[in-house]
Protein backbone atom coordinates (compact mmCIF):
# COMPACT_ATOMS: atom_id res chain seq x y z
CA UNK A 1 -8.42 -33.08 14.71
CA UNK A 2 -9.69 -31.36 17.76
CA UNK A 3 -12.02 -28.21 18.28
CA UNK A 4 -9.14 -26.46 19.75
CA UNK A 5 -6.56 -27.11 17.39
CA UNK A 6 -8.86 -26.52 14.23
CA UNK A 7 -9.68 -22.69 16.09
CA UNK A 8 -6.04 -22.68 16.59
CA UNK A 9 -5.29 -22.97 12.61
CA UNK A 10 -7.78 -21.00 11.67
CA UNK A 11 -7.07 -17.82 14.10
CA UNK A 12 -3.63 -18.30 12.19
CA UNK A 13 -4.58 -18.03 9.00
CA UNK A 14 -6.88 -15.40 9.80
CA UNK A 15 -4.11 -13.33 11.44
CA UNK A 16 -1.45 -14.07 8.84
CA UNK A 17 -3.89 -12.91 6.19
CA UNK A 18 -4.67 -10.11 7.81
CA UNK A 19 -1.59 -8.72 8.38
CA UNK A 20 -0.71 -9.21 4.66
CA UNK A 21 -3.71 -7.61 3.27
CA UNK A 22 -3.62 -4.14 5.45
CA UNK A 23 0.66 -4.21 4.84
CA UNK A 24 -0.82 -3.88 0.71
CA UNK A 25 -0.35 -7.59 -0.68
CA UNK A 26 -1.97 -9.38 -3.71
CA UNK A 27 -4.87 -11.34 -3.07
CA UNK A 28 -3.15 -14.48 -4.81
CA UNK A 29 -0.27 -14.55 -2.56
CA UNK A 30 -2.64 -13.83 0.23
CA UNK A 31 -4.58 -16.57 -0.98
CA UNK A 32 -1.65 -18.72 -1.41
CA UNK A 33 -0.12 -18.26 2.33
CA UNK A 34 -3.29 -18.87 4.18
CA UNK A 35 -3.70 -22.29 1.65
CA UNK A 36 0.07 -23.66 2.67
CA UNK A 37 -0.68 -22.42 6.25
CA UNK A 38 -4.17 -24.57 6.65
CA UNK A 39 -3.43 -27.63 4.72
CA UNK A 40 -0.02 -28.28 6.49
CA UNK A 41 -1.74 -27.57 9.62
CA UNK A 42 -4.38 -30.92 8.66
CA UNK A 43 -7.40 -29.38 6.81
CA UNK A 44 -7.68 -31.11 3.64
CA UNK A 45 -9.75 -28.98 1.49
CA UNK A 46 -9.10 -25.49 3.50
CA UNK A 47 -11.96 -22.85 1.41
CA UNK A 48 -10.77 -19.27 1.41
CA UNK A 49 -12.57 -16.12 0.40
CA UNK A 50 -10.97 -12.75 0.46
CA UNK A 51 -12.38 -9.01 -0.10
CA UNK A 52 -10.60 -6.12 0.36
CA UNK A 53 -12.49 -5.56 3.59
CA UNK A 54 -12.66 -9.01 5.10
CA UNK A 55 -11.55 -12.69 5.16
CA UNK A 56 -13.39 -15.84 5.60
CA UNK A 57 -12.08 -19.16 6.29
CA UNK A 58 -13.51 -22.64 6.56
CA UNK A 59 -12.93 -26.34 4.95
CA UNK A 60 -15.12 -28.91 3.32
CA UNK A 61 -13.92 -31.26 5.76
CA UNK A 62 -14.95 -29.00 9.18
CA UNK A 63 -18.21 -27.20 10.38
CA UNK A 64 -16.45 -24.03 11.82
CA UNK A 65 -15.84 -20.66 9.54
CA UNK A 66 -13.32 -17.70 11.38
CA UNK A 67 -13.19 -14.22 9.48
CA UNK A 68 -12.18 -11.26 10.06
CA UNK A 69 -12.45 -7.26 9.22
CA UNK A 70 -10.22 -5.37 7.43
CA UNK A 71 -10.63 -1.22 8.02
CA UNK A 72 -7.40 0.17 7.66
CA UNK A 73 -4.78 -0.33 4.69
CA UNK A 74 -1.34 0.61 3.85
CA UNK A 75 1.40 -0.44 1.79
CA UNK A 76 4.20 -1.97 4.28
CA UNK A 77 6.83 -4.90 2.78
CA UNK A 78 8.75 -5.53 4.57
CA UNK A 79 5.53 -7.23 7.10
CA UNK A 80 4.64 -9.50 3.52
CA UNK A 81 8.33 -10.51 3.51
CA UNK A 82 8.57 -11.36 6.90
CA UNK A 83 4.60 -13.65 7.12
CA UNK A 84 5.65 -14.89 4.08
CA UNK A 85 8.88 -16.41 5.60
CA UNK A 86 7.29 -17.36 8.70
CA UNK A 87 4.99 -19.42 6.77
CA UNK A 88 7.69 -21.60 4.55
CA UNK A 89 9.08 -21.87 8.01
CA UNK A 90 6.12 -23.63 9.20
CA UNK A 91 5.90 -25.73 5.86
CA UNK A 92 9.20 -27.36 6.19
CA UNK A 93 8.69 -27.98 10.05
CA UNK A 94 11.06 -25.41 11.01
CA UNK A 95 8.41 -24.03 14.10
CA UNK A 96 5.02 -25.47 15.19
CA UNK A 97 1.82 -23.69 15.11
CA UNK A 98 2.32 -21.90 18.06
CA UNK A 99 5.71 -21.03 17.17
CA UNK A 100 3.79 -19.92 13.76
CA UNK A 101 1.49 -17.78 15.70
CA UNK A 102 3.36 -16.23 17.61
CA UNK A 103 5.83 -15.24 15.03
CA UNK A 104 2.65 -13.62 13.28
CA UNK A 105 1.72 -11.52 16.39
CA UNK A 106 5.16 -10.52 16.80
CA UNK A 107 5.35 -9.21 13.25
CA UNK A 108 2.28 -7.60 13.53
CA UNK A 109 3.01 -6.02 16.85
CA UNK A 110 6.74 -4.66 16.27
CA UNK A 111 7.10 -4.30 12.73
CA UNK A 112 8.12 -0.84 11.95
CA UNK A 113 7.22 1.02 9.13
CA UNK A 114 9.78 3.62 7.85
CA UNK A 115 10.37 6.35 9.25
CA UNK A 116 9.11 10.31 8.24
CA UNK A 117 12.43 11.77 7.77
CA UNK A 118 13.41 8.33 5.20
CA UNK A 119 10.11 9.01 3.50
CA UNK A 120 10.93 12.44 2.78
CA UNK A 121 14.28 11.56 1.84
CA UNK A 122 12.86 9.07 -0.43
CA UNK A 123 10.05 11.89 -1.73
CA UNK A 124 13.10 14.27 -2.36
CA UNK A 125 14.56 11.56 -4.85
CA UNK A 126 11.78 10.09 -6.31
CA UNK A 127 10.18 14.11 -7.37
CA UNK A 128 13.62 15.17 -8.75
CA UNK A 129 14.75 12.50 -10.61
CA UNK A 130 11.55 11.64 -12.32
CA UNK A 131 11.31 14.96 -12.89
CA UNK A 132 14.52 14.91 -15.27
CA UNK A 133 13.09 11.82 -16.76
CA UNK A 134 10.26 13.51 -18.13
CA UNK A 135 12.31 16.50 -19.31
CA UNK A 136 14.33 13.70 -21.26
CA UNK A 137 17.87 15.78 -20.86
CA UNK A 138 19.72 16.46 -18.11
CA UNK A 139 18.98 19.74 -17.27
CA UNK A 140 19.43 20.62 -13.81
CA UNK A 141 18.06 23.92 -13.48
CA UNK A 142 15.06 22.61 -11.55
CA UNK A 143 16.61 19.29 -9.99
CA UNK A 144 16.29 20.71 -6.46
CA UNK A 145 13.25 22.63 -6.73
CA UNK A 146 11.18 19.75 -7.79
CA UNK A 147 12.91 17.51 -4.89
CA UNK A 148 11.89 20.07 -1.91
CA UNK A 149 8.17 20.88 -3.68
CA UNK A 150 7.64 17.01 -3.75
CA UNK A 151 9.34 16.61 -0.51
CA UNK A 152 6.67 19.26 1.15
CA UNK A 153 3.62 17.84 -0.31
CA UNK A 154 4.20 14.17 0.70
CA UNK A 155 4.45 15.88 4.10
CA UNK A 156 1.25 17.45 3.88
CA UNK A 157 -0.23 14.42 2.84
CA UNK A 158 1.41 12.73 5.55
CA UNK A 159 0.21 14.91 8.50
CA UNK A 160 -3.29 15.56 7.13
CA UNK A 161 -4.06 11.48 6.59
CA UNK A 162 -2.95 10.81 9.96
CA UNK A 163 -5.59 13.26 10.95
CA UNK A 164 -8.83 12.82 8.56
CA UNK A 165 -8.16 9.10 7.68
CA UNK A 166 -9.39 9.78 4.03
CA UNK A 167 -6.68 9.48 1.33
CA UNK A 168 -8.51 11.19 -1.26
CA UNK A 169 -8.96 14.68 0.49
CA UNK A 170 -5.03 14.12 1.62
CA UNK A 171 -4.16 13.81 -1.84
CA UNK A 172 -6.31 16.44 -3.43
CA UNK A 173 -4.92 19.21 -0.89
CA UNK A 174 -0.92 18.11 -0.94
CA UNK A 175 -1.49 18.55 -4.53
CA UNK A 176 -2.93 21.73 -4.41
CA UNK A 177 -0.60 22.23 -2.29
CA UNK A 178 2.44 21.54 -5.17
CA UNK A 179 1.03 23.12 -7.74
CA UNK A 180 0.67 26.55 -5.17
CA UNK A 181 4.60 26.34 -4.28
CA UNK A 182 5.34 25.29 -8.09
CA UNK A 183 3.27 28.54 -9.17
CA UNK A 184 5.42 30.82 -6.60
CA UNK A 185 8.70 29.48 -8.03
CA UNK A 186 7.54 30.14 -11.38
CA UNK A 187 5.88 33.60 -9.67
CA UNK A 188 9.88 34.60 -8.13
CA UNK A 189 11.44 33.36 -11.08
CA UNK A 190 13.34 29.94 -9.65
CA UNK A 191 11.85 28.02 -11.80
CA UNK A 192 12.95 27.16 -15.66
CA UNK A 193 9.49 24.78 -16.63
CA UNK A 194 6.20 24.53 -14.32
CA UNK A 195 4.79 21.84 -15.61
CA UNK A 196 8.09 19.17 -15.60
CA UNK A 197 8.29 20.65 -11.84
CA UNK A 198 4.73 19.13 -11.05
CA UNK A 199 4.66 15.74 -12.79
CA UNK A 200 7.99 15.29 -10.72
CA UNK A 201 6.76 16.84 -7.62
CA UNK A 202 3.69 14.59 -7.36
CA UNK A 203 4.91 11.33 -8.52
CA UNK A 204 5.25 10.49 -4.35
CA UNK A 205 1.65 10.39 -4.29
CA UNK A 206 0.88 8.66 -7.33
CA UNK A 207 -0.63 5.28 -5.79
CA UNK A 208 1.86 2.94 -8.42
CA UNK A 209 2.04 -0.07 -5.75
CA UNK A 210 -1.99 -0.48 -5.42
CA UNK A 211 -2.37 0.11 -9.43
CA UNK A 212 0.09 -2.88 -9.72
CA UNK A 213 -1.83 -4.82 -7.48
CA UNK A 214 -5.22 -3.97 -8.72
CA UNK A 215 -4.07 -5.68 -12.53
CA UNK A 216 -2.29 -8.71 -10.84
CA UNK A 217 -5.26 -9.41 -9.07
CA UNK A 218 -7.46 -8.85 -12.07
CA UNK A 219 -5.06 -11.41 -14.29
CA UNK A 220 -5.07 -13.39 -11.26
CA UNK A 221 -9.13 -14.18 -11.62
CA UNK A 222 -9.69 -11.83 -8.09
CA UNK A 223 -12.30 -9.63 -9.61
CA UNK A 224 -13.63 -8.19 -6.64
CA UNK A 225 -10.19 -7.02 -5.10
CA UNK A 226 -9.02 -6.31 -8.57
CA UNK A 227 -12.18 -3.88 -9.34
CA UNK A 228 -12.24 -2.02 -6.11
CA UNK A 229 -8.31 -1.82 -5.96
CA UNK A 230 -8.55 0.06 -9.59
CA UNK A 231 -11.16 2.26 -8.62
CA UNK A 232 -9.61 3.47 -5.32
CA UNK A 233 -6.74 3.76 -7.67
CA UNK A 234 -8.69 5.73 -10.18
CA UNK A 235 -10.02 7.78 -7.40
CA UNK A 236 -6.43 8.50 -6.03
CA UNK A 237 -5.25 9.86 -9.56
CA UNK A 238 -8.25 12.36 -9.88
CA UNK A 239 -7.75 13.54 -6.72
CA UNK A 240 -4.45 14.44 -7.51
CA UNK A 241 -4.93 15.74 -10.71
CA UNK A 242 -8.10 17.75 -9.46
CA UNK A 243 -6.31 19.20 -6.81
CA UNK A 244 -3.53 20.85 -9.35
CA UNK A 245 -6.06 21.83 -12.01
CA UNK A 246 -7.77 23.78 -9.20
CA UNK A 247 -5.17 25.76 -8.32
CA UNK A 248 -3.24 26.15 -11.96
CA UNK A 249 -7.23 27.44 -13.07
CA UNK A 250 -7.73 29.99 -10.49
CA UNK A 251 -4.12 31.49 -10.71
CA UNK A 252 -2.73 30.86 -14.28
């Protein structure tokens, strides 16, 4: 195999891994995809390491190693879905390795994520109907309350992490920012139970997918990722809750 061809590979594997990583996949099926990717493409004994903040790639049978950064993350699907399916593609010699690659840079490149007014939509539902599942009944009383309060603080959170970049002060403020609105209800007397009203209003922030992740990759045998994916996980959760027991301390 040629010098070209084995930069070629890797540069794939590189970018297909790193598109799966910052879209908020497990390391194994990261691990896995790069694997399929390399040894179809001729490397016999392909050696992969992965962190959450970089990959590395080489094989026992070549003297070259290609890695690569990782500095931003967020949790997008529908890109895992689509590298995934580019890469049994290029198993069962469907495209070539350029067709490969450029299928990767095309995903990467015009891949949209949803959009604001769907993710509000989506934090409407998700606050008001977990919200009746912790009441346990169906009372409805505060159905559409909880659904606007939740609604508002995922777009606080969404605004101010575009901005600072830092998920942790995002999440402590939007849910500060809850528990303030859930305290007015309660304050004008729209409100039947403040606390059911906050669990469901928050539950948009509540990082579930990288939690799930963080044990997968733990069973798995990924300590690293699995470690650092539970503490930023950890870190997310008492954010959240410090930012309500701020607020429901100073005013209750």
């Amino acid at each position: 195999m040629d010098k070209q061809r084995i930069w070629q590979l890797l540069d794939t594997g590189v970018l297909a891994g790193k598109i799966m990583m910052e879209s908020g996949s497990e390391m194994y099926r990261i691990q896995d995809t790069i694997k399929r990717i390399l040894k179809k493409g001729g490397l016999v004994n392909p050696e992969i390491f992965l962190t959450p903040t970089g990959i590395f790639l080489s094989a026992r049978d070549i003297v070259y190693t290609k890695m690569a950064e990782i500095n931003q993350s967020s949790i997008n699907l529908e890109k895992v879905t689509q590298v995934n399916e580019l890469s049994r593609q290029f198993v069962a010699d469907l495209i070539d390795l350029d067709g490969l690659q450029q299928g990767l840079r095309r995903v990467d490149r015009e891949t949209q994520d949803f959009s604001l007014a769907l993710k509000l939509l989506g934090a409407f539902v998700i606050s008001s109907t977990l919200m009746i599942l912790f009441i346990g009944h169906y009372d409805w009383a505060d159905f559409l309350q909880s659904g606007l309060v939740g609604m508002i603080g995922y777009l606080i959170y969404y605004y101010i992490n575009n901005v600072v970049k830092l998920e942790f002060i995002s999440e402590f403020i939007a849910a500060a920012a809850i528990a303030l609105l859930a305290v007015a209800l309660r304050q004008l007397h729209l409100i039947n139970n403040l606390n059911y009203l906050i669990i469901g209003a928050v539950m948009p922030l509540v990082p579930g997918v990288a939690l799930t992740n963080a044990l997968r990759d733990l069973i798995a045998g990924h300590l690293i990722s699995g470690l650092s994916r539970m503490v930023a996980g950890t870190l997310s959760a008492l954010a959240i809750g410090g930012g309500i027991a701020v607020v429901l301390r100073f005013l209750l």
